[in-house]
PDB file of N, CA and C in Angstrom:
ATOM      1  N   UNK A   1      71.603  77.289 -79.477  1.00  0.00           N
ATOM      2  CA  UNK A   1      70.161  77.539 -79.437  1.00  0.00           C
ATOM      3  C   UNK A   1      69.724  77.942 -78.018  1.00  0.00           C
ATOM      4  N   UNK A   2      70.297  76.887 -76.967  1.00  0.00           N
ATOM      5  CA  UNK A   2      70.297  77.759 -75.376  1.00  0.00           C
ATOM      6  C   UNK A   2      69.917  78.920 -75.548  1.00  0.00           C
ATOM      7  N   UNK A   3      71.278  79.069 -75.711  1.00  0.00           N
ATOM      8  CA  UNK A   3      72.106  80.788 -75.238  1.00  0.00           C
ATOM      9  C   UNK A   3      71.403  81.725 -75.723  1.00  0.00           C
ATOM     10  N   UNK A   4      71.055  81.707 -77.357  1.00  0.00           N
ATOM     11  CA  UNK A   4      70.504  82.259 -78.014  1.00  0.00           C
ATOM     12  C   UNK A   4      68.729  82.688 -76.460  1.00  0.00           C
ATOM     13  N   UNK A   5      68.381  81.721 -76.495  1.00  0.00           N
ATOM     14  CA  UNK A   5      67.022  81.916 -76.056  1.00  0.00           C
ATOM     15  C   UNK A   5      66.765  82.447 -74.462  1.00  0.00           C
ATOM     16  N   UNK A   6      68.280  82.410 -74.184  1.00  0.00           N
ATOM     17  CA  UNK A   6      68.342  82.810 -72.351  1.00  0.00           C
ATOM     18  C   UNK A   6      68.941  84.131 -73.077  1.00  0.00           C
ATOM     19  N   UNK A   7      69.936  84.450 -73.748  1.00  0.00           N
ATOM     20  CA  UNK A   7      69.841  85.428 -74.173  1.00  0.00           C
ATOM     21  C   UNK A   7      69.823  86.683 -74.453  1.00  0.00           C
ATOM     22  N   UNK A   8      68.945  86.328 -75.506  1.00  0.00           N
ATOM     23  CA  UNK A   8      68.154  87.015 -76.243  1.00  0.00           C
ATOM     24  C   UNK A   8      66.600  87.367 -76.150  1.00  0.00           C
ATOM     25  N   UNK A   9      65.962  86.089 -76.334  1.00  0.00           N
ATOM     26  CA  UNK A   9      64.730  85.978 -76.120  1.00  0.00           C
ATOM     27  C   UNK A   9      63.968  86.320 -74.659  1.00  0.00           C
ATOM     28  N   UNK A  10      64.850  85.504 -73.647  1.00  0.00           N
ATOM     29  CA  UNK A  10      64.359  86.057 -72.524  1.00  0.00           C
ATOM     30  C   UNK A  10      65.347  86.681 -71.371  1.00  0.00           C
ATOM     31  N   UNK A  11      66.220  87.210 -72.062  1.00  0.00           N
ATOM     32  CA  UNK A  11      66.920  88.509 -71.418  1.00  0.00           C
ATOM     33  C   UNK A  11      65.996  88.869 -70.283  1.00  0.00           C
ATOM     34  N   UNK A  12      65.357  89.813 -70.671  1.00  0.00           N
ATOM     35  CA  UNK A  12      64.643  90.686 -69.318  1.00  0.00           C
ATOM     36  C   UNK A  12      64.176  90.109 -68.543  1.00  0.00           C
ATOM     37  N   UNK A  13      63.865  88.588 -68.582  1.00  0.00           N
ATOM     38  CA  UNK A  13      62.567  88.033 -67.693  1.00  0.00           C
ATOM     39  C   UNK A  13      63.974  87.486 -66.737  1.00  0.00           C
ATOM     40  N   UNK A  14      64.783  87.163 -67.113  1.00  0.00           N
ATOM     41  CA  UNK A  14      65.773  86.351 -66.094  1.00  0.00           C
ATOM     42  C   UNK A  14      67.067  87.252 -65.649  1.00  0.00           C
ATOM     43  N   UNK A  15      67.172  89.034 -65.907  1.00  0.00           N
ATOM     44  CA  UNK A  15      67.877  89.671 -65.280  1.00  0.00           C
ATOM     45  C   UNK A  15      66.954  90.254 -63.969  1.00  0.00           C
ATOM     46  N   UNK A  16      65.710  89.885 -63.777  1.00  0.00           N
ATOM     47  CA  UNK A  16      65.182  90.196 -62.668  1.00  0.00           C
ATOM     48  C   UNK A  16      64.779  89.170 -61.702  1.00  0.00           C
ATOM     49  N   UNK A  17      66.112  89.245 -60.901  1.00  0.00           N
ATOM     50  CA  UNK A  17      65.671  87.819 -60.403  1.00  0.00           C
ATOM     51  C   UNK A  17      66.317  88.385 -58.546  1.00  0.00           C
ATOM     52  N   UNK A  18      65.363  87.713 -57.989  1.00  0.00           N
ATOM     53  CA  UNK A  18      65.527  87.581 -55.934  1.00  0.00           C
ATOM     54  C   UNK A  18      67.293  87.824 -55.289  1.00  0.00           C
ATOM     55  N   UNK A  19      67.588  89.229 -55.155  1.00  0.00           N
ATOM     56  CA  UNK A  19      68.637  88.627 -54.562  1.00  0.00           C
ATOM     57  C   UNK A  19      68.104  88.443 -53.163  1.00  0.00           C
ATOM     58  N   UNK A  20      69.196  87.354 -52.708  1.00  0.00           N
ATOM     59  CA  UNK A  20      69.467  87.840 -51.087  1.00  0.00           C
ATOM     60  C   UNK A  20      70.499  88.750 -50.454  1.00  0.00           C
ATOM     61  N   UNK A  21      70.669  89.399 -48.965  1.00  0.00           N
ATOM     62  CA  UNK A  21      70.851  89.391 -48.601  1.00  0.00           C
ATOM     63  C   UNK A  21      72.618  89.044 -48.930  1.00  0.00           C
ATOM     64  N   UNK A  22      73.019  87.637 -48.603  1.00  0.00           N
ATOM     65  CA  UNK A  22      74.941  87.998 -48.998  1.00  0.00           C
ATOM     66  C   UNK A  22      74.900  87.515 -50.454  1.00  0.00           C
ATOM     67  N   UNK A  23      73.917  87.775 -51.362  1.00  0.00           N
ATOM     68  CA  UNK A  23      74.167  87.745 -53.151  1.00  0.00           C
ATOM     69  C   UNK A  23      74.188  89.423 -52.998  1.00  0.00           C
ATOM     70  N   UNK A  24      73.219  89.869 -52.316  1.00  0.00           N
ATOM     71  CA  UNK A  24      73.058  91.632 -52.289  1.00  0.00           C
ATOM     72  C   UNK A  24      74.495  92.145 -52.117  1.00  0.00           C
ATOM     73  N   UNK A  25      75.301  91.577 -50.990  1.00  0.00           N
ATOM     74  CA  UNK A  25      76.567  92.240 -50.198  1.00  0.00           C
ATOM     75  C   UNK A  25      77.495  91.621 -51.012  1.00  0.00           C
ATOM     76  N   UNK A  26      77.594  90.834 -51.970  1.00  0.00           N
ATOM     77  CA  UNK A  26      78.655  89.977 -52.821  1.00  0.00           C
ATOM     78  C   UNK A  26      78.959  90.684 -54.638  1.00  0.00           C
ATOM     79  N   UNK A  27      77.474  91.104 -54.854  1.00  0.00           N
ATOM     80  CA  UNK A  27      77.298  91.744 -55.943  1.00  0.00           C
ATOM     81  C   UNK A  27      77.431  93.446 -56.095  1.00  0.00           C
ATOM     82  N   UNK A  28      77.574  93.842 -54.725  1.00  0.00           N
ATOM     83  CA  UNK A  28      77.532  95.406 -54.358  1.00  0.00           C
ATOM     84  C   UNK A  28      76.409  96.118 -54.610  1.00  0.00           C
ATOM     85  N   UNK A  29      75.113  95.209 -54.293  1.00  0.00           N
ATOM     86  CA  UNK A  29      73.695  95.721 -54.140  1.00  0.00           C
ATOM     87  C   UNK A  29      73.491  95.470 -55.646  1.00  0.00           C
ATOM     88  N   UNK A  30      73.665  94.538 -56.269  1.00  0.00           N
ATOM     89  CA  UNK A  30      73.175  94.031 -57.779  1.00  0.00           C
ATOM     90  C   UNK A  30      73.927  95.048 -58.705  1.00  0.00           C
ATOM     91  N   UNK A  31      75.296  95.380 -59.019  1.00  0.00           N
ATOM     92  CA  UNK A  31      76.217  96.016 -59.661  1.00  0.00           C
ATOM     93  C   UNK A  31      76.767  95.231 -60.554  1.00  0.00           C
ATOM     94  N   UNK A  32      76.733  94.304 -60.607  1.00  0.00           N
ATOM     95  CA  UNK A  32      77.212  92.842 -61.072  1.00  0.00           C
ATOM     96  C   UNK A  32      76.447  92.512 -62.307  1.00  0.00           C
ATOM     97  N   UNK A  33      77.047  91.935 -63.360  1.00  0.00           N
ATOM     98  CA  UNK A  33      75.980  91.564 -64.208  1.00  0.00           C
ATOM     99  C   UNK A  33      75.231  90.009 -64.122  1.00  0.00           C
ATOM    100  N   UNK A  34      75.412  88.939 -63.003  1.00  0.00           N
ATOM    101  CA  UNK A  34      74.924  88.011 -62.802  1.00  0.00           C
ATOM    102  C   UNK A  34      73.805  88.657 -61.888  1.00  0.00           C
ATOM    103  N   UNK A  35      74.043  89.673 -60.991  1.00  0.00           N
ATOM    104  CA  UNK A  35      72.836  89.869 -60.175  1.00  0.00           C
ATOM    105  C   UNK A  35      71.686  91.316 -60.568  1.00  0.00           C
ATOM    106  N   UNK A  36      72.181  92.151 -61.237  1.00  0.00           N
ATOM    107  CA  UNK A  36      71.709  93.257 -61.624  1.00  0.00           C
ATOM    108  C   UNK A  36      70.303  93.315 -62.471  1.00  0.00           C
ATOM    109  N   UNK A  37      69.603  94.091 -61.784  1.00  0.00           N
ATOM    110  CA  UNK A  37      68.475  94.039 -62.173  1.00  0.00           C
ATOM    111  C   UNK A  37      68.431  94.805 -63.410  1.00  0.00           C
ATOM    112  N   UNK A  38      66.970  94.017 -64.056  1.00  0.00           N
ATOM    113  CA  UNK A  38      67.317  95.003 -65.757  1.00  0.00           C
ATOM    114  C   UNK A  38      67.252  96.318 -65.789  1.00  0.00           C
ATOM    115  N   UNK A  39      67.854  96.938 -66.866  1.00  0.00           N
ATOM    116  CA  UNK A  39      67.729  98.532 -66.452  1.00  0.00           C
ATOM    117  C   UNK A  39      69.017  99.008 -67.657  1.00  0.00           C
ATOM    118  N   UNK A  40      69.440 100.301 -67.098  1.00  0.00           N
ATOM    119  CA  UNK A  40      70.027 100.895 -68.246  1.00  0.00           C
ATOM    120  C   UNK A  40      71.286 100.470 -68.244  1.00  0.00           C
ATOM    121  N   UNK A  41      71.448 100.259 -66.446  1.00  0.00           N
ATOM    122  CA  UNK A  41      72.917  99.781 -65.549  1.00  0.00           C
ATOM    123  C   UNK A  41      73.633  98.352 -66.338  1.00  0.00           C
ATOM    124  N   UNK A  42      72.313  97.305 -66.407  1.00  0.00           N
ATOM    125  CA  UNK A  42      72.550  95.824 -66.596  1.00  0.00           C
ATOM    126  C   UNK A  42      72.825  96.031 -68.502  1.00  0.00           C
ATOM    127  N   UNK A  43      72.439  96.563 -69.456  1.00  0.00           N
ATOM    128  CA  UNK A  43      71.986  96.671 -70.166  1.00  0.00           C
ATOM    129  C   UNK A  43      73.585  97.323 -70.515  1.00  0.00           C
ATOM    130  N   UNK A  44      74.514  98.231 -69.532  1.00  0.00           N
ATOM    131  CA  UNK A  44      75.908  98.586 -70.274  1.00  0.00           C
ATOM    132  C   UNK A  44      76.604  97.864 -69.927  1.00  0.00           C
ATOM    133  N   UNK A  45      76.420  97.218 -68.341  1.00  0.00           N
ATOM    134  CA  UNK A  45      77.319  95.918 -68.347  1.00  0.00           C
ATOM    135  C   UNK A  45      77.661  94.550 -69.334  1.00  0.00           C
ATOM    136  N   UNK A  46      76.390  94.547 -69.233  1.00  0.00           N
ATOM    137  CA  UNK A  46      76.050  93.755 -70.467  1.00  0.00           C
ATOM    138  C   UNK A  46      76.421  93.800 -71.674  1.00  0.00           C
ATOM    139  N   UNK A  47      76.700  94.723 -72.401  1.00  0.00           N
ATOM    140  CA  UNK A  47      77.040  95.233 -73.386  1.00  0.00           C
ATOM    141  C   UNK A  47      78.740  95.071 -73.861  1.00  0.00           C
ATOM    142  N   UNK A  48      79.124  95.843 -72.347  1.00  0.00           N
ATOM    143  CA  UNK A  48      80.626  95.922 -72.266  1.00  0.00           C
ATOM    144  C   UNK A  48      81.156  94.348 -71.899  1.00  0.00           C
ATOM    145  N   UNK A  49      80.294  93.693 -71.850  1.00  0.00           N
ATOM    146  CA  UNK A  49      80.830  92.318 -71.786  1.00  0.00           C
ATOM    147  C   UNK A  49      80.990  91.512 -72.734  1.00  0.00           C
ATOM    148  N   UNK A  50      80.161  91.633 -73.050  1.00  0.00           N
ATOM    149  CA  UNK A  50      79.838  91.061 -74.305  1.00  0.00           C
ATOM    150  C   UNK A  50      81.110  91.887 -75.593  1.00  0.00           C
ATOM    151  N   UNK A  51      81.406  92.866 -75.541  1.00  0.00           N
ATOM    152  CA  UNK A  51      82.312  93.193 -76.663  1.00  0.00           C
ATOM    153  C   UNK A  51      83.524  93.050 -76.387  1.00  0.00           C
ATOM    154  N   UNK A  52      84.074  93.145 -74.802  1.00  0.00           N
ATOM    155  CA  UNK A  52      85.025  93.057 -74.121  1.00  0.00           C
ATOM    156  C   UNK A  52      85.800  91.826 -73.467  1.00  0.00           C
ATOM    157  N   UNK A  53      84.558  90.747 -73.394  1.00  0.00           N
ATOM    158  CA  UNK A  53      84.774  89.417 -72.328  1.00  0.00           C
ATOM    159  C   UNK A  53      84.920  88.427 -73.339  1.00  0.00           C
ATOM    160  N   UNK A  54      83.258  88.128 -73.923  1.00  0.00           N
ATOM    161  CA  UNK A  54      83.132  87.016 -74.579  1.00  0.00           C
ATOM    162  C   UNK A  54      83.508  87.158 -75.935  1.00  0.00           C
ATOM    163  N   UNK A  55      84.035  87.788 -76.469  1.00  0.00           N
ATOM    164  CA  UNK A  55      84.891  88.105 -78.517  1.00  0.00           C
ATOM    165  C   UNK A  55      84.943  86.315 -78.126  1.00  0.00           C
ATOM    166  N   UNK A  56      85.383  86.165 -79.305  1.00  0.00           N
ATOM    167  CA  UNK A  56      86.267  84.446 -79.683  1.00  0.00           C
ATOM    168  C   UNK A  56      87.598  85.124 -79.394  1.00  0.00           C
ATOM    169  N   UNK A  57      88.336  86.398 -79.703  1.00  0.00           N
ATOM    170  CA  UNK A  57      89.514  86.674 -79.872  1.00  0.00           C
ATOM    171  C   UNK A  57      90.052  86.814 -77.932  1.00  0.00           C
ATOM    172  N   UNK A  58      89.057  87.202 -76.959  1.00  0.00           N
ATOM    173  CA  UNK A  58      89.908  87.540 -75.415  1.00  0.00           C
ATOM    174  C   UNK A  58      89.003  85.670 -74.944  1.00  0.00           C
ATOM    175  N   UNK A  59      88.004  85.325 -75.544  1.00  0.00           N
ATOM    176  CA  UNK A  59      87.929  83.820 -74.304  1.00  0.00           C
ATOM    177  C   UNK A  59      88.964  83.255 -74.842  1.00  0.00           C
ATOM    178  N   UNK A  60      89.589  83.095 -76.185  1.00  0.00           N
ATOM    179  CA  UNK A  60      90.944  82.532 -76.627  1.00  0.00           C
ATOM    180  C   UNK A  60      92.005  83.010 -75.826  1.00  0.00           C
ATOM    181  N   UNK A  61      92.144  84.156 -75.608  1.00  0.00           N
ATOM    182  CA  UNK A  61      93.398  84.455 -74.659  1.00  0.00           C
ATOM    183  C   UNK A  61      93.260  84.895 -73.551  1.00  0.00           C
ATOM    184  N   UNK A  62      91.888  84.316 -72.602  1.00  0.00           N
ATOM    185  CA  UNK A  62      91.642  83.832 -71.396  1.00  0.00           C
ATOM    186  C   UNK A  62      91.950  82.967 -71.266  1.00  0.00           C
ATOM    187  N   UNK A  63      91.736  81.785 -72.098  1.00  0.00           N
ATOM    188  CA  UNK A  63      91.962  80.286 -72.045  1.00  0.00           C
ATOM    189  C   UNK A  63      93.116  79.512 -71.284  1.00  0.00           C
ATOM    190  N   UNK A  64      94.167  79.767 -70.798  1.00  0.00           N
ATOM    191  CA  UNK A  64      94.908  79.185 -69.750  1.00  0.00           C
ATOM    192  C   UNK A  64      94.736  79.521 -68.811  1.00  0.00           C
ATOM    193  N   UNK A  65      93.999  80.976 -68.275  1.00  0.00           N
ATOM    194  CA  UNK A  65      93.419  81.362 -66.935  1.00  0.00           C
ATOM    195  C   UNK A  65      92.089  80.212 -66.731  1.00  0.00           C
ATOM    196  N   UNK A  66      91.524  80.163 -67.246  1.00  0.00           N
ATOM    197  CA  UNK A  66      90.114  79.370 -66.950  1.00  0.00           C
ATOM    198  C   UNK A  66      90.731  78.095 -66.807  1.00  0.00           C
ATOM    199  N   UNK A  67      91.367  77.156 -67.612  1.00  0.00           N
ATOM    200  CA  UNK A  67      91.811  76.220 -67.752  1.00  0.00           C
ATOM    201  C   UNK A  67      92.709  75.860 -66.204  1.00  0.00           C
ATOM    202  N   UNK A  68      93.162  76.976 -65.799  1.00  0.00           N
ATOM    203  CA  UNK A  68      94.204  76.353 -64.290  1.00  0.00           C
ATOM    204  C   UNK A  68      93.253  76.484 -63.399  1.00  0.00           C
ATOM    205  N   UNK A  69      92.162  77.491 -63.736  1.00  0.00           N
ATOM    206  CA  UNK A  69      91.004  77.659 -62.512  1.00  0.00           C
ATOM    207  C   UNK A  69      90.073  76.736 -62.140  1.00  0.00           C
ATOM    208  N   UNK A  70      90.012  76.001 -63.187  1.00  0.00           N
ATOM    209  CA  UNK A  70      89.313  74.856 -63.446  1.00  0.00           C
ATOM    210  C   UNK A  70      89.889  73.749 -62.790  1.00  0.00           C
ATOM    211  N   UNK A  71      91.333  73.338 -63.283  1.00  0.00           N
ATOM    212  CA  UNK A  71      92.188  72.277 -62.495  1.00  0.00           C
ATOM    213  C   UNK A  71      92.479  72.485 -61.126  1.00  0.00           C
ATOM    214  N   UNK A  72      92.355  73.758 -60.529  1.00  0.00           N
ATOM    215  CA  UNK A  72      92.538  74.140 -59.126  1.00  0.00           C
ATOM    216  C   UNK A  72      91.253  73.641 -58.397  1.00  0.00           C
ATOM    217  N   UNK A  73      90.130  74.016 -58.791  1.00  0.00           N
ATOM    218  CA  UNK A  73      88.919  73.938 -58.601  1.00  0.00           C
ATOM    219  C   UNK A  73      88.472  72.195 -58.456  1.00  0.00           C
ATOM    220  N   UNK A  74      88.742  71.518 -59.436  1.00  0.00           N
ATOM    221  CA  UNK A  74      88.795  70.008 -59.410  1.00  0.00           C
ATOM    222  C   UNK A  74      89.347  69.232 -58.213  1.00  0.00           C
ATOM    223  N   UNK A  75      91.002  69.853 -58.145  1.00  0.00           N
ATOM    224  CA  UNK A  75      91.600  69.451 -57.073  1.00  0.00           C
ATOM    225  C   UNK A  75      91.352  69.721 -55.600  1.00  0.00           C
ATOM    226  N   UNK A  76      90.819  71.194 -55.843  1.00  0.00           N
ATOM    227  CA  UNK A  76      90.000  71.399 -53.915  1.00  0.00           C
ATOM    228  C   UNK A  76      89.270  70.651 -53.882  1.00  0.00           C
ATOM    229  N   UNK A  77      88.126  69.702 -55.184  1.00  0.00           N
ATOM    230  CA  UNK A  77      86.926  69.451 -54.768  1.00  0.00           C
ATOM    231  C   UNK A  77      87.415  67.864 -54.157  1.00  0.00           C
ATOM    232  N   UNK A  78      88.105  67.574 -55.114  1.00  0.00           N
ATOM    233  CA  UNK A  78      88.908  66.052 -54.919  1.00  0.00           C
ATOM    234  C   UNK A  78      89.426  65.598 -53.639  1.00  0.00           C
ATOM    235  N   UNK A  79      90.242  67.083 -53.332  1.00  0.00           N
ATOM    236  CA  UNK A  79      91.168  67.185 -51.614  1.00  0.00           C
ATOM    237  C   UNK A  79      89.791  67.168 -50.550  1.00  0.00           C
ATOM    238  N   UNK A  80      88.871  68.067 -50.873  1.00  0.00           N
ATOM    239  CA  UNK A  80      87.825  67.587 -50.169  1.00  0.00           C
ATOM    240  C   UNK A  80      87.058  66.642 -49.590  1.00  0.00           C
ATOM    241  N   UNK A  81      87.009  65.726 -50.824  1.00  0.00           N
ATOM    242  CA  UNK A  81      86.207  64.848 -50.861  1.00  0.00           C
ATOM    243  C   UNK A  81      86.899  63.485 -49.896  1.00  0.00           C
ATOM    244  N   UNK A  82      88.418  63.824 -50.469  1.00  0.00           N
ATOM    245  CA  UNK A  82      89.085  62.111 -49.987  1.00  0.00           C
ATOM    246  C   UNK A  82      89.350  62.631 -48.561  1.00  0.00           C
ATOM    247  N   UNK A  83      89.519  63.747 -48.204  1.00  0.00           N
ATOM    248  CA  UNK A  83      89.966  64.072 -46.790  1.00  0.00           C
ATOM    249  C   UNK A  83      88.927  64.093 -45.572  1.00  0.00           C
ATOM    250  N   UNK A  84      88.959  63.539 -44.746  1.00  0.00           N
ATOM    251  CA  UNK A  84      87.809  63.162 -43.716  1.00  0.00           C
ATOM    252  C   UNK A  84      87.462  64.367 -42.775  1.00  0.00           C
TER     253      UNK A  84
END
């Protein structure tokens, strides 16, 4: 129901959103589909992601990439934390 409503429903209102400065230089001036402003640009990224990224059939056979990125990610935060 989220997802559905970030979306769908309010798609446009939350692809226009403040970059800064190193989100600007990180995203390649909003090229990105987390930073890209709405438009025709965000709208094929978007698209191609959605048919290309998120299927059930490629996050299934993403799934051990995310899964070690995740356990890597845990463990920097862990090594972090206990290390002074």
């Amino acid at each position: 129901e989220l997802a559905k409503e970030v979306l769908k429903e309010n798609d446009q209102q939350l692809a226009d959103r403040h970059r800064s400065r190193s989100a600007a230089k990180f995203s390649r001036d909003g090229k990105d589909l987390i930073w890209a402003d709405y438009g025709p640009h965000y709208v094929k990224v978007r698209k191609v992601c959605t048919l290309e990224l998120f299927s059930p059939k490629r996050l299934e056979a993403l799934r051990p990439i995310r899964e070690d990125e995740v356990a890597a990610m845990v463990e920097s935060i862990f090594n972090d934390c206990t290390n002074p």
